[in-house]
C-alpha atoms as a PDB file:
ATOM      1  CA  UNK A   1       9.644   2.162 -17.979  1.00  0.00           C
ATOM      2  CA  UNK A   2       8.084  -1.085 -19.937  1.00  0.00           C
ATOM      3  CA  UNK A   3       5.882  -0.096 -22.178  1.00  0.00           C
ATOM      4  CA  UNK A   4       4.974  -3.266 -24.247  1.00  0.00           C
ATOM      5  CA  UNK A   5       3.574  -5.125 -21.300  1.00  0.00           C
ATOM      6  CA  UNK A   6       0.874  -7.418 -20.237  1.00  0.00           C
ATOM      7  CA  UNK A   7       0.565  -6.214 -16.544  1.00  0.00           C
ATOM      8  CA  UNK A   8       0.381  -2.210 -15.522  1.00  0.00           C
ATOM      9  CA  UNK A   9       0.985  -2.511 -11.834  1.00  0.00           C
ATOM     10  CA  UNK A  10       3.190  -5.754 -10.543  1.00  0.00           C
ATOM     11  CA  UNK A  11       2.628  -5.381  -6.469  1.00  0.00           C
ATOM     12  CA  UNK A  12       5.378  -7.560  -4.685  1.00  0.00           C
ATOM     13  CA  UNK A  13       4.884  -8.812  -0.938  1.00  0.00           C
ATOM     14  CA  UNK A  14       1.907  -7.605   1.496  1.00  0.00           C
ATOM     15  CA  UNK A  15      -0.148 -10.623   1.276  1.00  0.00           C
ATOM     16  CA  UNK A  16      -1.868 -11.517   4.496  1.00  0.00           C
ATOM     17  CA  UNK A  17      -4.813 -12.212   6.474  1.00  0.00           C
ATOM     18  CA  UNK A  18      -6.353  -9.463   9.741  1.00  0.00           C
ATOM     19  CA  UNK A  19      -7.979 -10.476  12.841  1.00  0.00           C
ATOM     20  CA  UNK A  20     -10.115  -7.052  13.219  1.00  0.00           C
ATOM     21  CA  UNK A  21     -11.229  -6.372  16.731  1.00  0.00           C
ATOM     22  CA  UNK A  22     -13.166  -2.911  17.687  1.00  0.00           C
ATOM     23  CA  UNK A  23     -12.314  -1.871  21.281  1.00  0.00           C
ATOM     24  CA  UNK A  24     -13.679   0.530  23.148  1.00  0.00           C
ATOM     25  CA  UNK A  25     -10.445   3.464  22.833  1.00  0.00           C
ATOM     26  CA  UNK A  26      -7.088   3.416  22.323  1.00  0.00           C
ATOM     27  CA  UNK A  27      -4.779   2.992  23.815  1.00  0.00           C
ATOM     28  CA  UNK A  28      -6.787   0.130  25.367  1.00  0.00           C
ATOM     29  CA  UNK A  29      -6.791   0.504  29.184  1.00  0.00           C
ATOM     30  CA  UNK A  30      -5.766  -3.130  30.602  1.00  0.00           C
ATOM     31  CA  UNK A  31      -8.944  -4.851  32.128  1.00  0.00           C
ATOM     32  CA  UNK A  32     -10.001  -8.792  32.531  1.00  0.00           C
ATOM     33  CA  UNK A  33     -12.177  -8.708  30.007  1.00  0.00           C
ATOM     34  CA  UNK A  34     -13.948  -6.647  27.250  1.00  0.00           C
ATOM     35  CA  UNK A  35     -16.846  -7.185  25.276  1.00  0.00           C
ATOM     36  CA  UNK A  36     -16.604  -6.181  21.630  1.00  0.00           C
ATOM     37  CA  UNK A  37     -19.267  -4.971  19.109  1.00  0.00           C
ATOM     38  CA  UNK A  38     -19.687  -5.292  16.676  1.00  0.00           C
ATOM     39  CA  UNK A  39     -17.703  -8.703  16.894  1.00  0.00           C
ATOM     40  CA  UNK A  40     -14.719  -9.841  15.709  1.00  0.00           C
ATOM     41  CA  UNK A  41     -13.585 -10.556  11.718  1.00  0.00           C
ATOM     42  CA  UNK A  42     -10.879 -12.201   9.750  1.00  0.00           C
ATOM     43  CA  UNK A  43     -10.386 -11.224   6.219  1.00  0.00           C
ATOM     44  CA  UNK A  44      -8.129 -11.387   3.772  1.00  0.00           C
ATOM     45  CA  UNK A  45      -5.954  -7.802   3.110  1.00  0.00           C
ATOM     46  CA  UNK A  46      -2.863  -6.757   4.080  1.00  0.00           C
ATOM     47  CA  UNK A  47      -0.697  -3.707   2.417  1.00  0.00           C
ATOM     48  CA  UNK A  48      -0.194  -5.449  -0.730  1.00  0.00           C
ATOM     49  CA  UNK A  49      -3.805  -7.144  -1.340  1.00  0.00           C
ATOM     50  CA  UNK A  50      -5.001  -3.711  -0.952  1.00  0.00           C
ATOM     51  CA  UNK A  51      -2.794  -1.926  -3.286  1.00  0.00           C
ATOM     52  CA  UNK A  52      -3.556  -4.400  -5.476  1.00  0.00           C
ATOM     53  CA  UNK A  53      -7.273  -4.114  -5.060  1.00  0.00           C
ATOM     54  CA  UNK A  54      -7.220  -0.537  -5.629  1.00  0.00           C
ATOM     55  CA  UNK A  55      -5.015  -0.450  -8.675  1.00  0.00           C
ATOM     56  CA  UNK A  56      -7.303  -3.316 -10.372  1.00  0.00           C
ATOM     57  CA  UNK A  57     -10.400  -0.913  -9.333  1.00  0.00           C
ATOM     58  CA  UNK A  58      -9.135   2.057 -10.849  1.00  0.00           C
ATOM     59  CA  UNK A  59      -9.008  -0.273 -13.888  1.00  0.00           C
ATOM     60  CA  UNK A  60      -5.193  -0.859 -14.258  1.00  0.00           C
ATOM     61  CA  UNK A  61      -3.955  -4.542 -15.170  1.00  0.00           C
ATOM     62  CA  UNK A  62      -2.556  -5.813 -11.663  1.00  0.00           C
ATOM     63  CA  UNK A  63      -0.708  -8.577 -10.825  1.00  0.00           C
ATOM     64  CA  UNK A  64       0.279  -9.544  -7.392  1.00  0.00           C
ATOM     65  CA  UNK A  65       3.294 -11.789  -6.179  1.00  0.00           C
ATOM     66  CA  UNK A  66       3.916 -12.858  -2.665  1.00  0.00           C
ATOM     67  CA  UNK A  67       4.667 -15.996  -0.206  1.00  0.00           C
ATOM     68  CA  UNK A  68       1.649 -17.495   1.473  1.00  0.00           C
ATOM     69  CA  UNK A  69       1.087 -20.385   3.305  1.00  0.00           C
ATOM     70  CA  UNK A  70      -0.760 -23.950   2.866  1.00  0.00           C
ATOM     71  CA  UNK A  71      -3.295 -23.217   5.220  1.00  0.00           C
ATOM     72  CA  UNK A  72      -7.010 -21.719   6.179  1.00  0.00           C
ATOM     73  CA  UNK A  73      -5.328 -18.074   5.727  1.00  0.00           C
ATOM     74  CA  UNK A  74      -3.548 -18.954   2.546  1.00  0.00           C
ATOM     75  CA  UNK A  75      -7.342 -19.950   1.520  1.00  0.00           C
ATOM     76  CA  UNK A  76      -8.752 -16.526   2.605  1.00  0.00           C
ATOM     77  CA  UNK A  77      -5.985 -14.668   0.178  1.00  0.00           C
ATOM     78  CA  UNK A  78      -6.365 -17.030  -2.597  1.00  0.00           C
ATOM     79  CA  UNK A  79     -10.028 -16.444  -2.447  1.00  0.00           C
ATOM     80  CA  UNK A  80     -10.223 -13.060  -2.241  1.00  0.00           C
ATOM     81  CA  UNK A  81      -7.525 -12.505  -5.410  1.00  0.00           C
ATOM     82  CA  UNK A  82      -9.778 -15.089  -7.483  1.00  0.00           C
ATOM     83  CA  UNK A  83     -13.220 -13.247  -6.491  1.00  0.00           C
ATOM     84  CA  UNK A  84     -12.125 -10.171  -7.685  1.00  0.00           C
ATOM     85  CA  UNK A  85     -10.238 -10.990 -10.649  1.00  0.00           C
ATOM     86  CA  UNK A  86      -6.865  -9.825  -9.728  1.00  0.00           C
ATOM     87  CA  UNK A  87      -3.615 -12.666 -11.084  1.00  0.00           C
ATOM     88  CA  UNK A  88      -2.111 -13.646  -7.753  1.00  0.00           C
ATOM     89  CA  UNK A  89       1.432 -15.631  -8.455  1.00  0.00           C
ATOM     90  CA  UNK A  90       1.775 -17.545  -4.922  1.00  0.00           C
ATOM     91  CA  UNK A  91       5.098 -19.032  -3.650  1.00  0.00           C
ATOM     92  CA  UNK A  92       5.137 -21.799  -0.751  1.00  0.00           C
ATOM     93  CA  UNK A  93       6.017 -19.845   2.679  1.00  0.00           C
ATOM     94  CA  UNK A  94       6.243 -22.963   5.014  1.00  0.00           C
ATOM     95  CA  UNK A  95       5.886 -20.611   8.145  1.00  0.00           C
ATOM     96  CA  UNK A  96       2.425 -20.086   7.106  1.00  0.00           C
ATOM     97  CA  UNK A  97       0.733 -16.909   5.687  1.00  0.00           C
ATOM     98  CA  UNK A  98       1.272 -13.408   7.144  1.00  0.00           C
ATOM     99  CA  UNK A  99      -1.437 -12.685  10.266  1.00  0.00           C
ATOM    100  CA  UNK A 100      -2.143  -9.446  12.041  1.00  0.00           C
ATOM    101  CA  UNK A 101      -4.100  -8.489  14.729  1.00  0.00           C
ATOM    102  CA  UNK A 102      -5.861  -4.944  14.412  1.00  0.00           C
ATOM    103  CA  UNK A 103      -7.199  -3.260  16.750  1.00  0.00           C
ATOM    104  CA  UNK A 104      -9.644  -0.442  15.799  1.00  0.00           C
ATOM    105  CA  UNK A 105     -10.871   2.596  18.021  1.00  0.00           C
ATOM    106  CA  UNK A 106     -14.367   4.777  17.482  1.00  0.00           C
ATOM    107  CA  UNK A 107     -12.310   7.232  15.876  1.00  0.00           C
ATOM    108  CA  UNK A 108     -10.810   5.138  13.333  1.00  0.00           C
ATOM    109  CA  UNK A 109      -7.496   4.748  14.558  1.00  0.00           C
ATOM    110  CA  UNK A 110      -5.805   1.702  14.290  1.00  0.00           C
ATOM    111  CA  UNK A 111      -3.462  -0.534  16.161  1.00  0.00           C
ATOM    112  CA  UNK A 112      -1.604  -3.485  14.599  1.00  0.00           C
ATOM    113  CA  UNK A 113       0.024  -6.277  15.805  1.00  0.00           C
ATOM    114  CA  UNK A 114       1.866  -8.753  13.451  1.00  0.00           C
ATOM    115  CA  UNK A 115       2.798 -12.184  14.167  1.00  0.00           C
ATOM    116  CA  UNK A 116       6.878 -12.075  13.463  1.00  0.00           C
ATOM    117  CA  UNK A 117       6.853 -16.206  13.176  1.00  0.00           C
ATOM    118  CA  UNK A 118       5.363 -15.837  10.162  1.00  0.00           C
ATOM    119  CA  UNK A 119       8.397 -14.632   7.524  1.00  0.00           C
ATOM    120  CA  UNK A 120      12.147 -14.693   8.235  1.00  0.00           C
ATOM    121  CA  UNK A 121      15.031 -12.921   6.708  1.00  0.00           C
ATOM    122  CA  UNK A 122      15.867 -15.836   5.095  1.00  0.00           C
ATOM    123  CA  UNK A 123      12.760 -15.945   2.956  1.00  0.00           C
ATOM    124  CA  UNK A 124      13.065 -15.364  -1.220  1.00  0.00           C
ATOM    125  CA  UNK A 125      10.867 -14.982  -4.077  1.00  0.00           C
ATOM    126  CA  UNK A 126      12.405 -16.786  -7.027  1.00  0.00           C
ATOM    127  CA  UNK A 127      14.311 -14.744  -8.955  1.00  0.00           C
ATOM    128  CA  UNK A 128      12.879 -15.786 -12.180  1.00  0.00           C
ATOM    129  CA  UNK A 129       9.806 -15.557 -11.235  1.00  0.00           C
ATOM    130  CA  UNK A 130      10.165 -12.034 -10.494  1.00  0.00           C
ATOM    131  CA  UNK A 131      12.468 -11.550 -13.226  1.00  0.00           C
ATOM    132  CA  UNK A 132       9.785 -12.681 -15.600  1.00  0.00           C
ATOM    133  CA  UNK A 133       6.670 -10.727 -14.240  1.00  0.00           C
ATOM    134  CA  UNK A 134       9.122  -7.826 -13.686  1.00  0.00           C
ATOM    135  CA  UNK A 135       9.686  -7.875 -17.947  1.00  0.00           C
ATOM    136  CA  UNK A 136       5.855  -8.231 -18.721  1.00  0.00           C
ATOM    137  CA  UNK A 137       5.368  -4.644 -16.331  1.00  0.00           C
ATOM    138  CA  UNK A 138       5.174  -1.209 -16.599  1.00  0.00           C
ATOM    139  CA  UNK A 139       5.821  -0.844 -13.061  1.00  0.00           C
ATOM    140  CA  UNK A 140       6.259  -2.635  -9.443  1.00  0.00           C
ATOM    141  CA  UNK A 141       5.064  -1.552  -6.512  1.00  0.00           C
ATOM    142  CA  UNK A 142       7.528  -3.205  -3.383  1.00  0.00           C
ATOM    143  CA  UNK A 143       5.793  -3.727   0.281  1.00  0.00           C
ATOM    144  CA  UNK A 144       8.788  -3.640   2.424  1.00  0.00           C
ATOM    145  CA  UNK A 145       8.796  -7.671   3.397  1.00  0.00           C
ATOM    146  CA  UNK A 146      12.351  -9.010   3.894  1.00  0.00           C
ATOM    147  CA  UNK A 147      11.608 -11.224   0.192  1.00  0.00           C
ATOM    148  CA  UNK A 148      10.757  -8.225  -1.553  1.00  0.00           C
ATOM    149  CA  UNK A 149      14.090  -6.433  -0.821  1.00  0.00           C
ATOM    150  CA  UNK A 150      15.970  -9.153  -2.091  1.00  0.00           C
ATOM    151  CA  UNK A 151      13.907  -9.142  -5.397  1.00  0.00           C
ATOM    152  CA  UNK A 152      14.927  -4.961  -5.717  1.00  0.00           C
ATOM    153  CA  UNK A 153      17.963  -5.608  -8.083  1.00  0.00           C
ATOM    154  CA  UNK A 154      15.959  -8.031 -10.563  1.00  0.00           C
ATOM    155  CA  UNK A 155      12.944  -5.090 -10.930  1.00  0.00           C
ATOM    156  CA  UNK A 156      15.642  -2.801 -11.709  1.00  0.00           C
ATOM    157  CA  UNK A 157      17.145  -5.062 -14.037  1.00  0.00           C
ATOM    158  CA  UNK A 158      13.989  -5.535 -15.619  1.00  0.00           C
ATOM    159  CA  UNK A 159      13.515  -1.977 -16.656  1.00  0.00           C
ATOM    160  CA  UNK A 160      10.111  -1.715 -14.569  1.00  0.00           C
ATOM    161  CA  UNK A 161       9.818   1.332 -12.403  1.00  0.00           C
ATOM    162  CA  UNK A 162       9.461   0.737  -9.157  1.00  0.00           C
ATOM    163  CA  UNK A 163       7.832   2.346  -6.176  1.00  0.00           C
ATOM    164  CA  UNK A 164       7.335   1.718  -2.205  1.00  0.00           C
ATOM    165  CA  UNK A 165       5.379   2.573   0.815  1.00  0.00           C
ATOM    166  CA  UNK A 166       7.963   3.115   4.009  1.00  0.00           C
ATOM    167  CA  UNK A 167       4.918   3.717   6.140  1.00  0.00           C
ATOM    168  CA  UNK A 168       5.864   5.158   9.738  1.00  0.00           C
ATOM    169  CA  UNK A 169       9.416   4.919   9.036  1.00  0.00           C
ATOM    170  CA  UNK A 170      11.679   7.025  11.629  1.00  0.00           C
ATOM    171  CA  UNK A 171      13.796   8.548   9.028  1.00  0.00           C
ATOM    172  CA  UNK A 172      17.082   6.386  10.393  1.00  0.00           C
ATOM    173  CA  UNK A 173      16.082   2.633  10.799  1.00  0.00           C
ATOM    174  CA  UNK A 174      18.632   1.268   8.251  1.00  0.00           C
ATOM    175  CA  UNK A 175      15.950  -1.785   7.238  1.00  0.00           C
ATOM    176  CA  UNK A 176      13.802   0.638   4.875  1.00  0.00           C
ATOM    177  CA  UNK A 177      16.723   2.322   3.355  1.00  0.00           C
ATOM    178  CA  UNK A 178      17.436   0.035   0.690  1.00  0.00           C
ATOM    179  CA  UNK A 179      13.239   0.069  -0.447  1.00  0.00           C
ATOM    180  CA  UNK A 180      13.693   4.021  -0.362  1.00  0.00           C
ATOM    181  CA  UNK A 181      17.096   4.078  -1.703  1.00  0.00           C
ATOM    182  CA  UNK A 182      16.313   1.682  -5.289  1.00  0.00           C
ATOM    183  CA  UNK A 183      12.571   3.296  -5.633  1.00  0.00           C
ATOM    184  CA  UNK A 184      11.245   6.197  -8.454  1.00  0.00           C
ATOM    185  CA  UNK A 185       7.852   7.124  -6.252  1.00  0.00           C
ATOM    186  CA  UNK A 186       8.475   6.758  -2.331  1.00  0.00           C
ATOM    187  CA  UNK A 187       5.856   6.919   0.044  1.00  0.00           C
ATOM    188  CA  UNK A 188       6.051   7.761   3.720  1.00  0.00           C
ATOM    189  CA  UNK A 189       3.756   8.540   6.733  1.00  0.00           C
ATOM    190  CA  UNK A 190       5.203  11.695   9.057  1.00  0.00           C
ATOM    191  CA  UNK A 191       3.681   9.810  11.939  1.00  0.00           C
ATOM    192  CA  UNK A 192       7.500   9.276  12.817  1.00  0.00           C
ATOM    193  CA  UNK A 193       9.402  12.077  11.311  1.00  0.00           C
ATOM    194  CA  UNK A 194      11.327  14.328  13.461  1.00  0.00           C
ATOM    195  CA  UNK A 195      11.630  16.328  10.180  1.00  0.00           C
ATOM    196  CA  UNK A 196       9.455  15.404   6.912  1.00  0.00           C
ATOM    197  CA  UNK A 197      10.902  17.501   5.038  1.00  0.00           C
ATOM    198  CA  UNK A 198      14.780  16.645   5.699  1.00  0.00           C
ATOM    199  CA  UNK A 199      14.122  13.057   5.445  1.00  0.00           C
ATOM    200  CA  UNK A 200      12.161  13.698   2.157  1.00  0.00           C
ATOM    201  CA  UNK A 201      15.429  15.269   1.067  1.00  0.00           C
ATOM    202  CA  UNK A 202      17.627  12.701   1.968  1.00  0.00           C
ATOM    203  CA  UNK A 203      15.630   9.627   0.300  1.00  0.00           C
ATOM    204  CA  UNK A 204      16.381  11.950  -3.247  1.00  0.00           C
ATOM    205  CA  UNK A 205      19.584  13.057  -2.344  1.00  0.00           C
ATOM    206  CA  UNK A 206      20.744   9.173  -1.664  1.00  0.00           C
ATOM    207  CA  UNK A 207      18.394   7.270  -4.075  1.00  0.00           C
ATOM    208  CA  UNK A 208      16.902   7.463  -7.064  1.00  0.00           C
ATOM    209  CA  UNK A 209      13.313   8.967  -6.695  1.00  0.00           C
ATOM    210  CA  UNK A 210      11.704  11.350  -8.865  1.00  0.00           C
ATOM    211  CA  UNK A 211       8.935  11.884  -6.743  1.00  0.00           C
ATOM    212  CA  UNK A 212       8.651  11.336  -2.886  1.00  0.00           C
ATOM    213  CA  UNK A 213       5.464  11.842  -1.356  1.00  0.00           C
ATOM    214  CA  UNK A 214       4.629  12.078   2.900  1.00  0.00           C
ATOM    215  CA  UNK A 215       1.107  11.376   3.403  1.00  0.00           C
ATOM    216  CA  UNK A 216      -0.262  13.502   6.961  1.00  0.00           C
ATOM    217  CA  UNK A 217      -3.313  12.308   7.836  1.00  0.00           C
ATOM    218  CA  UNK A 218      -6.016  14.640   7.823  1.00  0.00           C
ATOM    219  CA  UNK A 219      -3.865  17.701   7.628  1.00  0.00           C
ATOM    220  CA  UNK A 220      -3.010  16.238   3.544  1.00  0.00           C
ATOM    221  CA  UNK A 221       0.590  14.968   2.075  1.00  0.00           C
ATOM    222  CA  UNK A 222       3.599  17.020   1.094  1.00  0.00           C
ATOM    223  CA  UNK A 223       4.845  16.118  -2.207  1.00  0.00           C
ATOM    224  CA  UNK A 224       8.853  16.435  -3.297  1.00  0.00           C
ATOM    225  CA  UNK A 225       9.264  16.804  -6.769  1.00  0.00           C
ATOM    226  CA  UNK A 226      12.347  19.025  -8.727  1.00  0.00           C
ATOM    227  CA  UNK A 227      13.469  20.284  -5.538  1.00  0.00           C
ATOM    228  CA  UNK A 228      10.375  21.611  -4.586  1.00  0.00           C
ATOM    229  CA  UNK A 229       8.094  20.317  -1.693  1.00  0.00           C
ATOM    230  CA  UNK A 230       4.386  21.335  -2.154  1.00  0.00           C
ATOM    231  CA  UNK A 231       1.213  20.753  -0.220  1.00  0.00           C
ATOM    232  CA  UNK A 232      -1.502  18.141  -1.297  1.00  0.00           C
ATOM    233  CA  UNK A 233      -4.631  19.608   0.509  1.00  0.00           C
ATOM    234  CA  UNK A 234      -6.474  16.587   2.499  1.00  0.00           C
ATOM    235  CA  UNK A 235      -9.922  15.495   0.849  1.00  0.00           C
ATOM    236  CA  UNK A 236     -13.281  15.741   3.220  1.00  0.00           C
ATOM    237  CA  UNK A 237     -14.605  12.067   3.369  1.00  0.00           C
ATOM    238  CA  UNK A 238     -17.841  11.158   1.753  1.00  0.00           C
ATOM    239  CA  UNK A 239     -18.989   9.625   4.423  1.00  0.00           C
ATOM    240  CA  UNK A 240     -18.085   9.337   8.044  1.00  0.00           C
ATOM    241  CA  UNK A 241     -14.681   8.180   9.543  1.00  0.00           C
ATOM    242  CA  UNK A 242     -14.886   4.429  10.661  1.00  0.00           C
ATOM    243  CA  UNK A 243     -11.420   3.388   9.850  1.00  0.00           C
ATOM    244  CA  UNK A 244      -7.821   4.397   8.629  1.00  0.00           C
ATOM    245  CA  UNK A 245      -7.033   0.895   7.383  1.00  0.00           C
ATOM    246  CA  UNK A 246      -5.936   0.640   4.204  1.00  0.00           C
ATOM    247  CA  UNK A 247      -5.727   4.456   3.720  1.00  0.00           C
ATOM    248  CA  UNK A 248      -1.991   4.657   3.120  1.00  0.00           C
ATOM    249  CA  UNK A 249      -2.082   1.814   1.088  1.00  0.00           C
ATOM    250  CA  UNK A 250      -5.623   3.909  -1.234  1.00  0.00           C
ATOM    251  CA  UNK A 251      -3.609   7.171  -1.369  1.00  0.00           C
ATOM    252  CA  UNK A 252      -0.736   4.990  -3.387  1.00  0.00           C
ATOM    253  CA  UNK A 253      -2.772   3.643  -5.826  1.00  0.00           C
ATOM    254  CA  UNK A 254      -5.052   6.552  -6.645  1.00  0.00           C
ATOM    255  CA  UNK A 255      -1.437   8.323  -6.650  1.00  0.00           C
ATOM    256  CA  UNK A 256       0.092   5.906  -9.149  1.00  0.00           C
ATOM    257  CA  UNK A 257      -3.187   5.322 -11.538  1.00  0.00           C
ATOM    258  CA  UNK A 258      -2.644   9.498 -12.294  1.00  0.00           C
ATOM    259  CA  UNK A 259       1.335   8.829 -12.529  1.00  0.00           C
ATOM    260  CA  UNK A 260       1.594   5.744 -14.776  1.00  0.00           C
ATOM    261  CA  UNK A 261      -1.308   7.710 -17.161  1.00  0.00           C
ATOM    262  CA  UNK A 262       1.208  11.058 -17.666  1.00  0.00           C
ATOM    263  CA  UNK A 263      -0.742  13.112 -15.332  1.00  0.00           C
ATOM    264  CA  UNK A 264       0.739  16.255 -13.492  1.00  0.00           C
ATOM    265  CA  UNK A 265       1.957  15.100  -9.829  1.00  0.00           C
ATOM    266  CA  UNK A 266      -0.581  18.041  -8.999  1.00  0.00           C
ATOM    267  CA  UNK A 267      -3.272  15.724 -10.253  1.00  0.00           C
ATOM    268  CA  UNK A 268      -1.841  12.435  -8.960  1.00  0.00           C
ATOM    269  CA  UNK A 269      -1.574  13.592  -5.465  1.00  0.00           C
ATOM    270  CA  UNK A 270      -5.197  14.826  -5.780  1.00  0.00           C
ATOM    271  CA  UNK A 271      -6.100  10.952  -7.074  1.00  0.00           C
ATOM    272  CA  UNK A 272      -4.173  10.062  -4.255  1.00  0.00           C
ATOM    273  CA  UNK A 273      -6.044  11.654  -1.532  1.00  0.00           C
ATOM    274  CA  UNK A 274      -9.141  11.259  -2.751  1.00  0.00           C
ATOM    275  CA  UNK A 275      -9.011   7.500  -2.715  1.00  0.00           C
ATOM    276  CA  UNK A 276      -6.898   7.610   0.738  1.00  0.00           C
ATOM    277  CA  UNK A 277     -10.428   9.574   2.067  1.00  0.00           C
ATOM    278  CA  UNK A 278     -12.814   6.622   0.679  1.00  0.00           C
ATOM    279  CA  UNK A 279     -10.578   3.980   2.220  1.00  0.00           C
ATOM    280  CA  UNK A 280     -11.286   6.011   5.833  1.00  0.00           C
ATOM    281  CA  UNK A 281     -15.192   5.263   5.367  1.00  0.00           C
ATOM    282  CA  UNK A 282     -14.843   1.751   4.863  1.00  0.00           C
ATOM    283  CA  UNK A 283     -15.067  -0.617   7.660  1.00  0.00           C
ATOM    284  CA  UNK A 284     -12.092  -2.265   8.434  1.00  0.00           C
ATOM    285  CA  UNK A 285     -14.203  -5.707   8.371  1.00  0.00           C
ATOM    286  CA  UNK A 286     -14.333  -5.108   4.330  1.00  0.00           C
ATOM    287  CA  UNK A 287     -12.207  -4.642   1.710  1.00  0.00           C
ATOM    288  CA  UNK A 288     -13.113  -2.119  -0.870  1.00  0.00           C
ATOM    289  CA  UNK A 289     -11.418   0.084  -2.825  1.00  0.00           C
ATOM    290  CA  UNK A 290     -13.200   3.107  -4.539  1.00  0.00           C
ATOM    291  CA  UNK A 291     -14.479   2.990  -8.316  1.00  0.00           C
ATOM    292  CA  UNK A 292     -12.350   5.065 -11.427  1.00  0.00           C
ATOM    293  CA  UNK A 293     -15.821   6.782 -11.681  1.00  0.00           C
ATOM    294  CA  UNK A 294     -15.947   8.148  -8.366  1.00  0.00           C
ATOM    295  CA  UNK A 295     -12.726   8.789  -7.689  1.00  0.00           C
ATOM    296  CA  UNK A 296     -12.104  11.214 -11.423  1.00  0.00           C
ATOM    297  CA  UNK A 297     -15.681  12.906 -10.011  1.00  0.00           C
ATOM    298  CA  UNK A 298     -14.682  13.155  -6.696  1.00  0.00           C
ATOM    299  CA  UNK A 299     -10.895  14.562  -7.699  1.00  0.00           C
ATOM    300  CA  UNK A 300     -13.296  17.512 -10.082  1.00  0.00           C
ATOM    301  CA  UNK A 301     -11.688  15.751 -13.035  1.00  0.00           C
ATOM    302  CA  UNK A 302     -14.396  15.993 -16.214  1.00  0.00           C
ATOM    303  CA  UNK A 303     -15.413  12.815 -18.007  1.00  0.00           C
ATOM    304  CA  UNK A 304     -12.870  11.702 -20.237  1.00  0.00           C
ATOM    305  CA  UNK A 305     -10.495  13.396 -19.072  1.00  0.00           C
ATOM    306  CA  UNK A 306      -8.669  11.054 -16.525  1.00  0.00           C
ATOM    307  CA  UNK A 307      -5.688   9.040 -17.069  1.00  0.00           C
END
């Protein structure tokens, strides 16, 4: 790891705008027409704007690096980097920026739809660039964008750790592997997994992570470490259940605040789904990510004695 840095947490890719739209249930039977309360938002905040907005919360110097468009969503990101403070290194994507449709149920659940026109395989991040922000980092945390895989042998060459979210990866489409494969800290949903625990295995067995960790909704995360796969008991919200965006993307950062300060994975998965919890009561129509104060009292962590 870099320890003479400028930047804790480098986030690569995940830059992108949502087109949030409450419906009724889901899955949404098909009918003419529905009308929607309570209405329908765009915002800024896609995987990587809100792993960056949760790291820079939990007070750890973020940086974030991605390709965004010249137009009215480009705007939207650029704005909401600059109103919160957070570095945001943009490069030209002449496709325009990333856009997703999300559809959101009573309960919370979420369905997304993402507009494929808007990156290509073809895309790349310079590799000085990342080369050069990779040097001035402790760590980089990789959305799995088809620019960010190509920018995986530069972060290692850097000496920055590096970690990744698969999210509902099936355990055998070959497109994650090389994310899972070059990573120290995985993260995974089981909303796909025939078998957690086997594919858990396999991303240590075949790669180089220390830690993997499969996040389980409200039934907690199971955490691989030293052979040894242990439970990470689920958190009761402080508030009621409006939305599971952005809730994969809170667990990783409250995780990796505890892991780049030293703490015990015991403690960082706690951090983890503590901040995952807060991230459920927040409307998917905002973007906020839960305070270092709340989240050391919420996690039963004494003052001072957080990472």
């Amino acid at each position: 790891m870099n320890t003479d840095t400028g930047i804790d947490v480098l986030v690569l890719g995940g830059a992108g705008v949502d087109t949030v739209v409450h419906v009724p249930e889901l899955p949404l039977p098909f009918a003419d027409s529905y009308m929607i309360r309570p209405g329908i938002v765009t915002r800024a905040g896609q995987s990587g704007d809100f792993v960056a907005l949760g790291t820079h919360a939990l007070g750890l110097r973020t940086h974030h690096l991605d390709m965004i468009g010249d137009d009215p969503e480009g705007d939207l990101v650029r704005a909401l980097h600059r109103d919160r403070g957070i570095p945001f290194t943009e490069v030209r994507q002449p496709r325009g920026t990333k856009r997703a449709v999300n559809l959101v149920g009573p309960d919370g659940r979420r369905l997304s739809l993402y507009d494929d026109t808007r990156a290509g395989a073809s895309d790349r991040l310079p590799e000085d660039v990342v080369r050069d922000l990779a040097r001035a980092s402790r760590h980089a945390h990789v959305v799995i964008t088809h620019p960010c895989a190509q920018a995986l042998p530069a972060l290692r060459e850097a000496g920055a750790t590096i970690s990744t979210d698969l999210h509902n990866w099936d355990g055998v489409n070959p497109y994650h592997e090389p994310f899972a494969h070059e990573a120290d800290l995985v993260f995974v949903s089981t909303t796909a997994l025939a078998d957690p625990e086997r594919t858990m295995r396999g991303i240590v067995e075949r790669g180089r992570a220390r830690a993997v960790v499969a996040t389980a909704g409200s039934e907690g995360a199971y955490l691989l470490a030293d052979g040894e796969l242990t439970h990470i008991p689920a958190v009761a919200p402080p508030a009621p259940v409006v939305d599971s965006n952005g809730a994969g993307d809170a667990f990783a950062a409250g995780f990796l605040y505890g892991w780049l300060g030293g703490e015990p994975l015991e403690r960082c998965g706690r951090f983890g789904a503590v901040a995952g919890a807060h991230a459920c009561t927040v409307p998917s129509t905002r973007t906020e990510a839960i305070r270092l104060a709340d989240l050391l009292d919420r996690a039963g962590v004494p003052a001072g004695d957080g990472a």
